[in-house]
Protein backbone atom coordinates (compact mmCIF):
# COMPACT_ATOMS: atom_id res chain seq x y z
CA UNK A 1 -5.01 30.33 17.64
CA UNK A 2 -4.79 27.83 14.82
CA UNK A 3 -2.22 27.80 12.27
CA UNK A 4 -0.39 25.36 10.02
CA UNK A 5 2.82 25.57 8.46
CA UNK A 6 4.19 23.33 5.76
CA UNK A 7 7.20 22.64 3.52
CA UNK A 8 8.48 21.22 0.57
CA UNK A 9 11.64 20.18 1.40
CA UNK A 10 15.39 21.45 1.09
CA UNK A 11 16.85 19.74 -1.82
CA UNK A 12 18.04 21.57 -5.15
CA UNK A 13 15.03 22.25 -7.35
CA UNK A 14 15.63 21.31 -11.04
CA UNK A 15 14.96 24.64 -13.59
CA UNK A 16 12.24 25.95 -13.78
CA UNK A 17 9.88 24.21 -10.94
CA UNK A 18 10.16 26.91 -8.01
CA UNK A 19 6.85 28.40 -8.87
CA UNK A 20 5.41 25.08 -9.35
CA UNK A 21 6.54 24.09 -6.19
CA UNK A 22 5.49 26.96 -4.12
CA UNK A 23 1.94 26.59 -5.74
CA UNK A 24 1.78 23.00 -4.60
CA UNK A 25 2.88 23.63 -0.96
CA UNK A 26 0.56 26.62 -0.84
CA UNK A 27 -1.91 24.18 -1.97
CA UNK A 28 -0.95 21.68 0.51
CA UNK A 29 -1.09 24.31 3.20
CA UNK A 30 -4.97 25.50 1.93
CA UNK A 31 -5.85 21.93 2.06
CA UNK A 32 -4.39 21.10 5.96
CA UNK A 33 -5.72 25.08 6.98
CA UNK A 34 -9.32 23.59 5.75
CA UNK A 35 -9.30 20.70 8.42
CA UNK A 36 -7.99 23.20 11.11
CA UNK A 37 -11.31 25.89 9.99
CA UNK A 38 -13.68 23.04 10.41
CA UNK A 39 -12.77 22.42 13.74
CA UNK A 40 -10.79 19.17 12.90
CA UNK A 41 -7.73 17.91 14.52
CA UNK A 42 -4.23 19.01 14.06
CA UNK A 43 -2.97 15.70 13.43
CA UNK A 44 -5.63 15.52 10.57
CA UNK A 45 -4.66 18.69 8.96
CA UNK A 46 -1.23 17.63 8.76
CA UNK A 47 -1.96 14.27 7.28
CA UNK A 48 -3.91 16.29 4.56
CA UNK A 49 -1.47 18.89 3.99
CA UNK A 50 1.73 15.90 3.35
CA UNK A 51 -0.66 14.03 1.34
CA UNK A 52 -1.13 16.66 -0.96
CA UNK A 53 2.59 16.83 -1.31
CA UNK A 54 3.26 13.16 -1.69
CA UNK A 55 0.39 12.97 -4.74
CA UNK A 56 2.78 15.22 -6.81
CA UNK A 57 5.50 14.31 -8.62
CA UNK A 58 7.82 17.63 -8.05
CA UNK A 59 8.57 16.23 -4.59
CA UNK A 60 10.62 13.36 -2.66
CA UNK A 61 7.82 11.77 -1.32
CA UNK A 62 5.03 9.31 -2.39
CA UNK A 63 5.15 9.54 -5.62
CA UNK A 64 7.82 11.37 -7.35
CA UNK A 65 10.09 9.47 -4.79
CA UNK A 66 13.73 8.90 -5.71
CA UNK A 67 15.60 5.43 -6.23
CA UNK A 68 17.32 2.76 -4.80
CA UNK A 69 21.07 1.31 -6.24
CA UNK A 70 18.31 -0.95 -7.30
CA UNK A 71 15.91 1.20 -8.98
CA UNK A 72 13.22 0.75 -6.96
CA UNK A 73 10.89 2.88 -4.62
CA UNK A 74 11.07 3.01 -0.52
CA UNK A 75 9.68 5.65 1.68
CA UNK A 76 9.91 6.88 4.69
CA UNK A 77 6.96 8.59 7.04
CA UNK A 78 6.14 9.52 10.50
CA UNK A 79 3.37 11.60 12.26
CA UNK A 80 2.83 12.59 16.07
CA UNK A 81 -0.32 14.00 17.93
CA UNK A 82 1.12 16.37 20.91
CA UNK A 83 -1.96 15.79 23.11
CA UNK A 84 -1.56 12.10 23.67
CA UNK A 85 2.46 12.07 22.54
CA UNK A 86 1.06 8.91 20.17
CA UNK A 87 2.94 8.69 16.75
CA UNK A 88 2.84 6.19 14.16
CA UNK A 89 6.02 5.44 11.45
CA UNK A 90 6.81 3.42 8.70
CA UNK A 91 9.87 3.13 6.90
CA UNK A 92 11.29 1.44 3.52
CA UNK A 93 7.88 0.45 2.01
CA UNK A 94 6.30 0.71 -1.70
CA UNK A 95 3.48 0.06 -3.55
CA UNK A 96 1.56 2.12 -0.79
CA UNK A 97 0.54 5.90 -2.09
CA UNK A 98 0.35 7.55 0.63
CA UNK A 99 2.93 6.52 3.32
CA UNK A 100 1.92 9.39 5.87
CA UNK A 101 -1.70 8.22 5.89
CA UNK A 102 -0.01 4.46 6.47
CA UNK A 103 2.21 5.87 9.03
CA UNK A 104 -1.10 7.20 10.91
CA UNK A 105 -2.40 3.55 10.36
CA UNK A 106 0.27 2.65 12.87
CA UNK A 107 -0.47 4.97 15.44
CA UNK A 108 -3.98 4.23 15.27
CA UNK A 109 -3.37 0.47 15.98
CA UNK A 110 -1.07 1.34 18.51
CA UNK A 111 0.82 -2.21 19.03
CA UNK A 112 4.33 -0.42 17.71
CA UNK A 113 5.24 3.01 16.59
CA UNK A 114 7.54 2.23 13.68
CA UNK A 115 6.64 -0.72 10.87
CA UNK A 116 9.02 -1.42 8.26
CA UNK A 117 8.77 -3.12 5.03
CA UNK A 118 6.14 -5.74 4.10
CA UNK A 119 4.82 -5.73 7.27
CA UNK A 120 3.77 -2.01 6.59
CA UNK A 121 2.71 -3.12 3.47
CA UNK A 122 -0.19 -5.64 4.63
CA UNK A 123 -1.50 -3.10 7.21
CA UNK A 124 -2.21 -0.49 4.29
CA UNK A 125 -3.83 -3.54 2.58
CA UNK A 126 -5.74 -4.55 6.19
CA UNK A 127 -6.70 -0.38 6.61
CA UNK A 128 -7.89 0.00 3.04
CA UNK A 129 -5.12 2.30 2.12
CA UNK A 130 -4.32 2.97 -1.72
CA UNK A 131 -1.52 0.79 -3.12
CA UNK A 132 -0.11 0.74 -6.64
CA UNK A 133 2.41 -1.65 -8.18
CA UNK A 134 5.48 -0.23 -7.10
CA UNK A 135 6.60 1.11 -10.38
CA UNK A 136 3.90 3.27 -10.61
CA UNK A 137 5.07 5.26 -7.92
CA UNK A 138 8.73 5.85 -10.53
CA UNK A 139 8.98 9.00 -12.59
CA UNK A 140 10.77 10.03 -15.37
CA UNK A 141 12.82 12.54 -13.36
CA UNK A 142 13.82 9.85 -10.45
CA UNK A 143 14.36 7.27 -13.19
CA UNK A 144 16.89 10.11 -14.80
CA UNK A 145 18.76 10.86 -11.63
CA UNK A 146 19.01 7.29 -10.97
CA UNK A 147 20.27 6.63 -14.66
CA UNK A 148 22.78 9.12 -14.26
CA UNK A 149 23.59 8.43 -10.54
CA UNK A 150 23.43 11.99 -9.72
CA UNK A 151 24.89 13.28 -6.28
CA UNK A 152 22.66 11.69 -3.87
CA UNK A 153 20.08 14.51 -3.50
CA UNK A 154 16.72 14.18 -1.36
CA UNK A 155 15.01 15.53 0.80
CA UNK A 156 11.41 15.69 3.00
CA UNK A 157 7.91 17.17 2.86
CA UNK A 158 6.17 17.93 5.81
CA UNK A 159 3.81 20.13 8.58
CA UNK A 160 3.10 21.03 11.98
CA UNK A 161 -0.18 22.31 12.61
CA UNK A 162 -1.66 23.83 16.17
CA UNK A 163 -6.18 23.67 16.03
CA UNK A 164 -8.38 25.24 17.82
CA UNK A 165 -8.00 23.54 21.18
CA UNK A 166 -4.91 24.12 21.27
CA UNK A 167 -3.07 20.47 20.22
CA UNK A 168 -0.47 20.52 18.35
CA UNK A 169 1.04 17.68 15.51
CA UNK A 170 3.71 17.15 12.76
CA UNK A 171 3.91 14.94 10.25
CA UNK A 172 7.13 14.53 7.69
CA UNK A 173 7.07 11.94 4.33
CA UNK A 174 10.10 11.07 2.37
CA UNK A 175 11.05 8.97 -0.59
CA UNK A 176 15.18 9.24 0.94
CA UNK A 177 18.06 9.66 -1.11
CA UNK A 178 19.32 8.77 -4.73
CA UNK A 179 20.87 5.66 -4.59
CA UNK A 180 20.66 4.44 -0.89
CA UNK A 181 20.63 1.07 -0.20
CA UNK A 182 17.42 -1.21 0.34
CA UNK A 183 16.19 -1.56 3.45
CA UNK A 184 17.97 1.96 4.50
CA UNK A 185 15.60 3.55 7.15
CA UNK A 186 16.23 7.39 7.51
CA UNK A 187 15.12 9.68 9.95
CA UNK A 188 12.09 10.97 8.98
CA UNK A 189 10.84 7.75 10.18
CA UNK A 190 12.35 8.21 13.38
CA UNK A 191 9.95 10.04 15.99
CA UNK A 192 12.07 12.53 17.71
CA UNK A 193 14.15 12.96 14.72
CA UNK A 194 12.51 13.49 12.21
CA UNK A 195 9.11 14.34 13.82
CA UNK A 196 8.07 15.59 16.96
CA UNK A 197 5.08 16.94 18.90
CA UNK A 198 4.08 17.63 22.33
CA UNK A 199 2.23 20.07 23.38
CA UNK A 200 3.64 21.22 26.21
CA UNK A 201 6.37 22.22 24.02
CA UNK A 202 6.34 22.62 20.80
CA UNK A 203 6.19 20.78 17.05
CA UNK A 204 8.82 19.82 14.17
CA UNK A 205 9.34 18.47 10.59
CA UNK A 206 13.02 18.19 9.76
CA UNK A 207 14.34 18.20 6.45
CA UNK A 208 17.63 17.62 4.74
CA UNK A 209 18.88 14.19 3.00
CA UNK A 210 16.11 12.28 3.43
């Protein structure tokens, strides 16, 4: 039996956006249940399920991400296959627009699990991955909770997905929380934390503060 499941993340929504959000992880769900229908993998429909999530604004991850003390973007992203028990992660890095699809980069080079950085950085560049300057990724609504240093809110996107033969994945993005420090690595980076699959046992995609 195939099935997906996906979610937006457990933060506090700002007025007005819960049907807006729902929409987009419905959408996000439609997008990852596609791959599965086609006979793709489950680690594939969970890439394209996050990414959806991470391309709009409403959420903490990709873009849309919230700020540094210094104003700046870092995200966090991890995905695991449970037939092989590979999985791929990358943590504080910018500029990159998709960090789940970077975080599969890793796993598909498979010389470490978890890339941090600049590092990350040049293998999105090496795997033809979209960038963007890094304030492109900043919107009005971070830049506003930064501004007025909010209580550190944040939170995670992600999806587990079991295809057709039977494999199961997860996959989790994150832009962190408001205000962290640079360099501050959370666990949805951290494979057995914030990810997991095996399938022999099951698949997650934790959320809470980033």
């Amino acid at each position: 039996m195939t099935a997906i499941a996906v979610h937006g993340g457990a933060g506090a929504e700002a007025p007005g956006e819960r049907d807006a959000r729902r929409a987009s992880v419905a959408r996000a769900a439609e997008e990852g249940w596609a791959v599965l229908v086609a006979g793709g993998h489950a680690l594939d429909a969970v890439i394209a399920a996050v990414a959806v999530l991470e391309d709009d604004p409403l959420f903490n991850a990709g873009l849309g991400s919230v700020l540094t003390v210094d104003g700046v973007v870092e995200m966090d992203a991890s995905v695991m296959t449970g037939d092989t028990l590979e999985a791929g992660a990358v943590g504080a890095v910018t500029g990159v627009c998709s960090p789940v699809r970077l975080a599969r980069a890793v796993l598909v080079e498979g010389r470490e699990v978890l890339l941090v950085g600049e590092p990350a950085q040049q293998l999105a560049r090496r795997h033809g991955l979209a960038t963007c300057a890094p304030e492109a990724l900043i919107t009005e609504e971070a830049r506003r909770r930064w501004q007025e240093r909010r209580a550190p809110g944040g939170e995670t996107v992600g999806a587990v997905a079991r295809d057709a033969a039977g494999h199961l994945a997860a996959a989790t993005s994150t832009g962190g929380v408001t205000g962290k420090r640079r360099g501050r690595l959370g666990d949805s980076a951290v494979i057995g934390a914030g990810t997991y699959a095996d399938d022999a046992l099951g698949a997650g995609s934790a959320t809470g503060p980033g």
